[in-house]
PDB file of N, CA and C in Angstrom:
ATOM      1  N   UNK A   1     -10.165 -35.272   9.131  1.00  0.00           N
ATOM      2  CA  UNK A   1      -9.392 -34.388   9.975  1.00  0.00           C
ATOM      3  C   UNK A   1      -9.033 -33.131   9.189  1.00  0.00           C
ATOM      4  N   UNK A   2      -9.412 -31.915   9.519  1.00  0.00           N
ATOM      5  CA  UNK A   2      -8.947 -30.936   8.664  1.00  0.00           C
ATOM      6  C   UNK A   2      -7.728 -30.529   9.595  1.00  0.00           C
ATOM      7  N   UNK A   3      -7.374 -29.966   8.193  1.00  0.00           N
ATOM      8  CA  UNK A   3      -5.278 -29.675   8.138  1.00  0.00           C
ATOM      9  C   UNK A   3      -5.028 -28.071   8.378  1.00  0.00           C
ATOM     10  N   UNK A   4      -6.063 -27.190   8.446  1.00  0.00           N
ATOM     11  CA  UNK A   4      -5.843 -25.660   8.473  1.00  0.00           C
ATOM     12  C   UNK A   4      -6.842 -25.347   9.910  1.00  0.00           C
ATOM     13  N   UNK A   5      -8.156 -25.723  10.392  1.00  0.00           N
ATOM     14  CA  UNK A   5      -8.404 -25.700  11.532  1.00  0.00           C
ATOM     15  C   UNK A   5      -9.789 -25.020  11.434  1.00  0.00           C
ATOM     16  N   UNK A   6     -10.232 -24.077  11.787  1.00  0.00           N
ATOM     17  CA  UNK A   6     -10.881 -22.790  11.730  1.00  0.00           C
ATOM     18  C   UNK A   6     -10.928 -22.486  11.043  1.00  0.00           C
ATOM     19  N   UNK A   7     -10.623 -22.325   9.614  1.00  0.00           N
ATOM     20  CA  UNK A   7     -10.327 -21.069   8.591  1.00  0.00           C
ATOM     21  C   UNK A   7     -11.813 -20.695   7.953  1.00  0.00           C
ATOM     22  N   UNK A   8     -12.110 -19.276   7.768  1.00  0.00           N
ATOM     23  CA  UNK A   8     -13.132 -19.084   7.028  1.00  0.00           C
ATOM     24  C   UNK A   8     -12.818 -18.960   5.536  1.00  0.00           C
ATOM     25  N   UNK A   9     -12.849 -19.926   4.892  1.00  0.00           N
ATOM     26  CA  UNK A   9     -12.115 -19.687   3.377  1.00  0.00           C
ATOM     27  C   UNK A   9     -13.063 -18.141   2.437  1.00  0.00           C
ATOM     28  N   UNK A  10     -14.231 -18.412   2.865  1.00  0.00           N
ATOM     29  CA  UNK A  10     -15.138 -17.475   2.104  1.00  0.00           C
ATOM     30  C   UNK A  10     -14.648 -16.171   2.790  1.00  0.00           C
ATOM     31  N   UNK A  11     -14.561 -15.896   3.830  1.00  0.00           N
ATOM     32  CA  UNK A  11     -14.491 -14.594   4.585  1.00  0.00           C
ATOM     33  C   UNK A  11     -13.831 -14.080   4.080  1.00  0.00           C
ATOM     34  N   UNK A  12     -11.849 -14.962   3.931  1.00  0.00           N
ATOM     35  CA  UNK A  12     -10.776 -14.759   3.521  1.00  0.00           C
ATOM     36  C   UNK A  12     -10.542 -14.167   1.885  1.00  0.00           C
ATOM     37  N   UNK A  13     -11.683 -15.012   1.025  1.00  0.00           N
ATOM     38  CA  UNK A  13     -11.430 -14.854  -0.492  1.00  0.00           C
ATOM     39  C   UNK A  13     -12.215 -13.578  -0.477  1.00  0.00           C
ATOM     40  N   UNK A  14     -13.567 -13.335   0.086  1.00  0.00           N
ATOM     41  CA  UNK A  14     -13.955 -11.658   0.137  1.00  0.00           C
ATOM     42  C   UNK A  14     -13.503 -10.656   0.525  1.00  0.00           C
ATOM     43  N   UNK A  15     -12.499 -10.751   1.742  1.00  0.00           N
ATOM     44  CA  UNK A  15     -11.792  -9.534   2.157  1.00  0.00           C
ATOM     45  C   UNK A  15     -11.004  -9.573   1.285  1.00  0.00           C
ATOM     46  N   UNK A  16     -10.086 -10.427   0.705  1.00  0.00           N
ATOM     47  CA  UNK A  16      -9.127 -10.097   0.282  1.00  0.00           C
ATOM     48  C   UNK A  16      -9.362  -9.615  -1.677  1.00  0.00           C
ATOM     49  N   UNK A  17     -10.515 -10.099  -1.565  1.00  0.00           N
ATOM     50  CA  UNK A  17     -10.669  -9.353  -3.298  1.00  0.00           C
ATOM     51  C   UNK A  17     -11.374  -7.507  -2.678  1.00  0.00           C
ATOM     52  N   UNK A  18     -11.907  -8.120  -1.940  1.00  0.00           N
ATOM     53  CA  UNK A  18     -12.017  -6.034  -1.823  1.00  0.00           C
ATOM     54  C   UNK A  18     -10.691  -5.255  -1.068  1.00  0.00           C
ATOM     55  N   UNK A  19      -9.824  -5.409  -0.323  1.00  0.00           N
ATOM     56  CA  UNK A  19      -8.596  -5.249  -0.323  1.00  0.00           C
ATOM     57  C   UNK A  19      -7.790  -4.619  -1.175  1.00  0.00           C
ATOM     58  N   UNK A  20      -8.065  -5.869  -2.336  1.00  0.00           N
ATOM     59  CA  UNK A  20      -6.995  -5.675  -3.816  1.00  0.00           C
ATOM     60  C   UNK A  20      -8.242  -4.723  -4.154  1.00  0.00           C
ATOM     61  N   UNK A  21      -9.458  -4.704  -4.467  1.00  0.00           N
ATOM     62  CA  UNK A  21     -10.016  -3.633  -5.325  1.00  0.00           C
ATOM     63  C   UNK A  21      -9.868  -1.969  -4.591  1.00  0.00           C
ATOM     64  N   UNK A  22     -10.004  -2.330  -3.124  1.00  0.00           N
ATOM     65  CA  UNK A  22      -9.686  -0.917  -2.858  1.00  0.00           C
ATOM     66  C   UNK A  22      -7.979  -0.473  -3.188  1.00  0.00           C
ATOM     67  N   UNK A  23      -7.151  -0.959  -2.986  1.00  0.00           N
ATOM     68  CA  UNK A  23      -5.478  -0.691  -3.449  1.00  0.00           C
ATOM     69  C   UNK A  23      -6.202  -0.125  -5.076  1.00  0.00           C
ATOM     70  N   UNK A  24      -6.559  -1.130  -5.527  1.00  0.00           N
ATOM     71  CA  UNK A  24      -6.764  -0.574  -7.084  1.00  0.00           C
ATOM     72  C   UNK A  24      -7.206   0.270  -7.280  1.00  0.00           C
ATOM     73  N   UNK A  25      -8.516   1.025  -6.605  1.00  0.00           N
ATOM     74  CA  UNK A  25      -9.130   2.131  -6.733  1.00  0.00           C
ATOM     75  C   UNK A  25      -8.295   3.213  -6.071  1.00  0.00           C
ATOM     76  N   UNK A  26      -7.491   3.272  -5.423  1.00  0.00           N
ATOM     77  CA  UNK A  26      -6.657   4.033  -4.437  1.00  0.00           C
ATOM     78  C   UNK A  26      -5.573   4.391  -5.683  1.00  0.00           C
ATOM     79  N   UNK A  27      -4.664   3.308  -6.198  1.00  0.00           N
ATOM     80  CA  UNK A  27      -4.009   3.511  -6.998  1.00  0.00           C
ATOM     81  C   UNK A  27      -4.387   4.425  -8.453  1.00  0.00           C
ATOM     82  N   UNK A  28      -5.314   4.543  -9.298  1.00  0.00           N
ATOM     83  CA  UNK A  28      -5.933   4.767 -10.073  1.00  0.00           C
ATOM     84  C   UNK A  28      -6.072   5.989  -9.439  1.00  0.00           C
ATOM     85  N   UNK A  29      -6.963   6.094  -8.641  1.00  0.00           N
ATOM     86  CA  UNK A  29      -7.930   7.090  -8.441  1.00  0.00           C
ATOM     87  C   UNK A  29      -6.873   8.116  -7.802  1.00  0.00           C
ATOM     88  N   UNK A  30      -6.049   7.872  -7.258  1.00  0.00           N
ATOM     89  CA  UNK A  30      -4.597   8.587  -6.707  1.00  0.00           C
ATOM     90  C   UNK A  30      -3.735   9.020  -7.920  1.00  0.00           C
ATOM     91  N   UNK A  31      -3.802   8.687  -8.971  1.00  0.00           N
ATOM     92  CA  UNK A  31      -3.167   9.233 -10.253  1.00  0.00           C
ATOM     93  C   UNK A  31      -4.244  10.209 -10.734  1.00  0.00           C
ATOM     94  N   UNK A  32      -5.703   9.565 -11.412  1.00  0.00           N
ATOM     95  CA  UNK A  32      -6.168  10.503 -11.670  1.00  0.00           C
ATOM     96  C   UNK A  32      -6.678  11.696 -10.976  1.00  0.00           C
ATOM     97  N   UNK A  33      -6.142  12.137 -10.178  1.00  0.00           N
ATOM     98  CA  UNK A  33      -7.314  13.406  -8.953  1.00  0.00           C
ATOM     99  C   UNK A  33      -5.585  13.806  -9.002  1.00  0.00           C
ATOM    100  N   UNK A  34      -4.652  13.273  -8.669  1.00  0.00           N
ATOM    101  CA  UNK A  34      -3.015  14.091  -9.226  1.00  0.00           C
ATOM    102  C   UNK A  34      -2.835  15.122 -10.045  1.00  0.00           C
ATOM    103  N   UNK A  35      -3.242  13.396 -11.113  1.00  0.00           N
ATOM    104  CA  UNK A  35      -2.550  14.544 -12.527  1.00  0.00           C
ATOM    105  C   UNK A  35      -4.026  15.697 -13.026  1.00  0.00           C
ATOM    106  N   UNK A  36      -5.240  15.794 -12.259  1.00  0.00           N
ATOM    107  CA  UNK A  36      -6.054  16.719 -12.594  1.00  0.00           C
ATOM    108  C   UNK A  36      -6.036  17.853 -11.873  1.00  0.00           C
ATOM    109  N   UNK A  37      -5.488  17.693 -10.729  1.00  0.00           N
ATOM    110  CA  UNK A  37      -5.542  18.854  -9.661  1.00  0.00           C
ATOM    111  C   UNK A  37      -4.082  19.659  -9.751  1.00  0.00           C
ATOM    112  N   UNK A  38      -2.675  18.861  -9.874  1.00  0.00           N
ATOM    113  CA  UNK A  38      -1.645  19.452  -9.729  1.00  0.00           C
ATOM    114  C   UNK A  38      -1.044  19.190 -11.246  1.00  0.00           C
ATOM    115  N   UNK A  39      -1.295  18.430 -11.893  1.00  0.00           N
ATOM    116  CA  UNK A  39      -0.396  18.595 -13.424  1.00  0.00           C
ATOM    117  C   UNK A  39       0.043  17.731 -13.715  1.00  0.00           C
ATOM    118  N   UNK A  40       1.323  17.420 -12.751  1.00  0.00           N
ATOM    119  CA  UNK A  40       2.628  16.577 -13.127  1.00  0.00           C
ATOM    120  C   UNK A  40       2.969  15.888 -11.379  1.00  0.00           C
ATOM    121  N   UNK A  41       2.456  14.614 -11.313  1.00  0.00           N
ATOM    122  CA  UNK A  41       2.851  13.954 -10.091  1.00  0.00           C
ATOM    123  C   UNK A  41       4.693  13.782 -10.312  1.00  0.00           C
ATOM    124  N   UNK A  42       4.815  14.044  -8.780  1.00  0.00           N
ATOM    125  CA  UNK A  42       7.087  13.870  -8.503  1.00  0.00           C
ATOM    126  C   UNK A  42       7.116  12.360  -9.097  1.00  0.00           C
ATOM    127  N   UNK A  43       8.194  11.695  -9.364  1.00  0.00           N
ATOM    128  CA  UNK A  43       8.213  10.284  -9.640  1.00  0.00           C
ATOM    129  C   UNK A  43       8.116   9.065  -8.890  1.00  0.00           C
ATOM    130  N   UNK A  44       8.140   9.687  -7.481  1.00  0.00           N
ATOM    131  CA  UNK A  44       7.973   8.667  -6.002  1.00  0.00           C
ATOM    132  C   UNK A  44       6.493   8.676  -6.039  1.00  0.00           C
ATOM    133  N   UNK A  45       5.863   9.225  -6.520  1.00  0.00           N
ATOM    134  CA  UNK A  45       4.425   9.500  -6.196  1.00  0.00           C
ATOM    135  C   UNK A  45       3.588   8.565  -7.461  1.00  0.00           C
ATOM    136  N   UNK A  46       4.478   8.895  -8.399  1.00  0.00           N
ATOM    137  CA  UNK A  46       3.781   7.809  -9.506  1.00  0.00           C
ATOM    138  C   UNK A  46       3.924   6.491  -9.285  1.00  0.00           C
ATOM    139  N   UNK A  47       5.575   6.071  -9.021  1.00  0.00           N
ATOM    140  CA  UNK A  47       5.481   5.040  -9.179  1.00  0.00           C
ATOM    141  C   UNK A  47       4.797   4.221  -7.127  1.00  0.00           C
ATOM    142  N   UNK A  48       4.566   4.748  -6.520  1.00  0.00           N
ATOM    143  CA  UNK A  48       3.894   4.363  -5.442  1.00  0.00           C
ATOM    144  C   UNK A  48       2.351   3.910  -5.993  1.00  0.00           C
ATOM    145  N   UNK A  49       2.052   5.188  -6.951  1.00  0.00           N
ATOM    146  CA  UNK A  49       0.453   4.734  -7.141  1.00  0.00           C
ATOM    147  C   UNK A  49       0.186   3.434  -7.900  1.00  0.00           C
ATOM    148  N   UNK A  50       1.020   3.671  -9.074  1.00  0.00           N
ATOM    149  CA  UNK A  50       1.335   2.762 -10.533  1.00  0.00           C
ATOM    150  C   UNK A  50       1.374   1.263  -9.051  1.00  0.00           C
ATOM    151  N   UNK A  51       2.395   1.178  -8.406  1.00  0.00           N
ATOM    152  CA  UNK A  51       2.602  -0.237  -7.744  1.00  0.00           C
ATOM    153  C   UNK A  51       1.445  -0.864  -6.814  1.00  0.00           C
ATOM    154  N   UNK A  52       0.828   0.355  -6.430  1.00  0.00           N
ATOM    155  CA  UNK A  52      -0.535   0.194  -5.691  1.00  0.00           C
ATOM    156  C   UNK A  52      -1.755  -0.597  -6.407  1.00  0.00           C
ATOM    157  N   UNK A  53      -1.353   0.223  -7.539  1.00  0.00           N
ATOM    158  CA  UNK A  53      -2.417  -0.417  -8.609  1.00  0.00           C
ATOM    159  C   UNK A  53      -2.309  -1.762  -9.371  1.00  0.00           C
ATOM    160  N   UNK A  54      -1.225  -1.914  -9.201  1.00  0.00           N
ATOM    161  CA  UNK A  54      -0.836  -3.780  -9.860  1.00  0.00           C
ATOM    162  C   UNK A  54      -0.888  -4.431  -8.478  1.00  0.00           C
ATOM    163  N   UNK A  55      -0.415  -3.991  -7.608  1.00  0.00           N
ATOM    164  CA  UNK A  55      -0.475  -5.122  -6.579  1.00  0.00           C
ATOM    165  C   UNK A  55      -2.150  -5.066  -6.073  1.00  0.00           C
ATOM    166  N   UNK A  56      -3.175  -4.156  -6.014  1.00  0.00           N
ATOM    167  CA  UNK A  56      -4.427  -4.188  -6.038  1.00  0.00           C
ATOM    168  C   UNK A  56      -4.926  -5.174  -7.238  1.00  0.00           C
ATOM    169  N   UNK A  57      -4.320  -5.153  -7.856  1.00  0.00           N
ATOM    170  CA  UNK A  57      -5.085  -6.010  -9.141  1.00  0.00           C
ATOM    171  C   UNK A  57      -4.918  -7.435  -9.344  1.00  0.00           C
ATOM    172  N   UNK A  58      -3.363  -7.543  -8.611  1.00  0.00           N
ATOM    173  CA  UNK A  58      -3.182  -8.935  -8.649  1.00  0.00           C
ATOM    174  C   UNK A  58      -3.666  -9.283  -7.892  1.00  0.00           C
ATOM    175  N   UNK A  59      -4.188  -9.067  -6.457  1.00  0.00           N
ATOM    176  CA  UNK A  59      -4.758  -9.264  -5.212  1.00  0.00           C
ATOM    177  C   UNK A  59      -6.093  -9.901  -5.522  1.00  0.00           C
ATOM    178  N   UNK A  60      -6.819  -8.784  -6.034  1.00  0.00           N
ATOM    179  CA  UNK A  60      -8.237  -8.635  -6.228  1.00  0.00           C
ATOM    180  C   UNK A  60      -8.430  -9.972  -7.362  1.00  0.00           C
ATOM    181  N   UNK A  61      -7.629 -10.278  -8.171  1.00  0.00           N
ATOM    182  CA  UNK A  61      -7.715 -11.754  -9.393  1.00  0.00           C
ATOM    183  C   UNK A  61      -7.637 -13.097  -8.572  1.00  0.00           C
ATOM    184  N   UNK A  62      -6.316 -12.990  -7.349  1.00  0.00           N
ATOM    185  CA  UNK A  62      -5.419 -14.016  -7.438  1.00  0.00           C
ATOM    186  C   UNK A  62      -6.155 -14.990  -5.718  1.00  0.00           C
ATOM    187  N   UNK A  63      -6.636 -13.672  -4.860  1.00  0.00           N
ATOM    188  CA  UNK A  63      -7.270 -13.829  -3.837  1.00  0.00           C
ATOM    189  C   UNK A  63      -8.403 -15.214  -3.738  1.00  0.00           C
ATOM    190  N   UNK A  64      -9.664 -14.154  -4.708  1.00  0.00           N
ATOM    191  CA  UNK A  64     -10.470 -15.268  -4.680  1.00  0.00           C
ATOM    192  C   UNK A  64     -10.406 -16.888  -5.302  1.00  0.00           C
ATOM    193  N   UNK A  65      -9.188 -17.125  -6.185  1.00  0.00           N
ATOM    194  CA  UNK A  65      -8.934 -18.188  -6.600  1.00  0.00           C
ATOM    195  C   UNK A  65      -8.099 -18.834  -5.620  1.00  0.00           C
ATOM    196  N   UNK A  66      -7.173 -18.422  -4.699  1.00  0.00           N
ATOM    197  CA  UNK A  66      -6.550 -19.085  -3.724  1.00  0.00           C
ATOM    198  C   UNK A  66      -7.549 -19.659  -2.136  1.00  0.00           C
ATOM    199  N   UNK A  67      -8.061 -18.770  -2.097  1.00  0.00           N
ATOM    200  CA  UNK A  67      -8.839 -18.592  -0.809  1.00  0.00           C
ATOM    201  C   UNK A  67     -10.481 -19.577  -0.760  1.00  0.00           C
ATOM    202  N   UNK A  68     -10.471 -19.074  -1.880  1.00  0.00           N
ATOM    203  CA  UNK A  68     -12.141 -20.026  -2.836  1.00  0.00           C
ATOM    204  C   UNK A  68     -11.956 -21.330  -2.735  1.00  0.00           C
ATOM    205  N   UNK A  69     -11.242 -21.476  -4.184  1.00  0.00           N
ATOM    206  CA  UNK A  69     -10.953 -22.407  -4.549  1.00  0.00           C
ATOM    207  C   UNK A  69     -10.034 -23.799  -4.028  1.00  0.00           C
ATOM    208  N   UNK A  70      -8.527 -23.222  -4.307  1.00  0.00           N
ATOM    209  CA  UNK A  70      -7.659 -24.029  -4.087  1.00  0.00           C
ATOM    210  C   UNK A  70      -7.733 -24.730  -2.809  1.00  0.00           C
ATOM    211  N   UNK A  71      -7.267 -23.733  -1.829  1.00  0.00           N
ATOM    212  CA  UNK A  71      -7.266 -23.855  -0.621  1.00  0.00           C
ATOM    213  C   UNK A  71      -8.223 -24.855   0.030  1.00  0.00           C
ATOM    214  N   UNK A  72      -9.560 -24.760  -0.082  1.00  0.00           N
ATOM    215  CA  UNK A  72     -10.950 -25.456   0.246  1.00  0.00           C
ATOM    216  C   UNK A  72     -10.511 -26.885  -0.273  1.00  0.00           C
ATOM    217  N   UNK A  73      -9.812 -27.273  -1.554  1.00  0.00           N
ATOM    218  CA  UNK A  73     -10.106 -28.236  -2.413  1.00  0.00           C
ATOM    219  C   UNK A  73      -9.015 -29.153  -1.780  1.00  0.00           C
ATOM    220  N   UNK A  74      -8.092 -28.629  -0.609  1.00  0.00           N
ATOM    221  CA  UNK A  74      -6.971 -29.276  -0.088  1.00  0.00           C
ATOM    222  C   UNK A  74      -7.117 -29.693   0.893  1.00  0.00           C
ATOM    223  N   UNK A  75      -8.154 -29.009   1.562  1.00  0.00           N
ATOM    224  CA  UNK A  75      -8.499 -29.482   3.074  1.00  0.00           C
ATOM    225  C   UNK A  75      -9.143 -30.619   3.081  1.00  0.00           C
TER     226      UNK A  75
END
């Protein structure tokens, strides 16, 4: 009897690592094209990107091991 129903575990662990990689590339890539075009990003602007970019990263690590792995191994 499965306990989650439907779920596409694979679908889930791929969207969600490109997700986190796009946040990451967004984040990054939103600092560097900043600080090359205007100088000195305001401090709402850094730390938006800076948080974009860790929560992209943890996403993009933490995704495919939850979604892959774990998850599958419970059902």
């Amino acid at each position: 009897m499965q306990r989650y129903g439907n779920i596409d575990f694979a679908h889930l662990a791929k969207a969600g690592f490109l997700l986190g990689l796009g946040l990451f590339a967004l984040g990054t890539g939103g600092e560097y094209i900043g600080h090359a075009m205007w100088g000195q990003l305001p401090a709402w602007e850094n730390t938006l990107l800076y948080i974009s970019a860790v929560i992209g990263l943890l996403t993009a690590f933490f995704s495919p091991w939850i979604f892959g792995v774990i998850l599958p191994l419970t059902e």
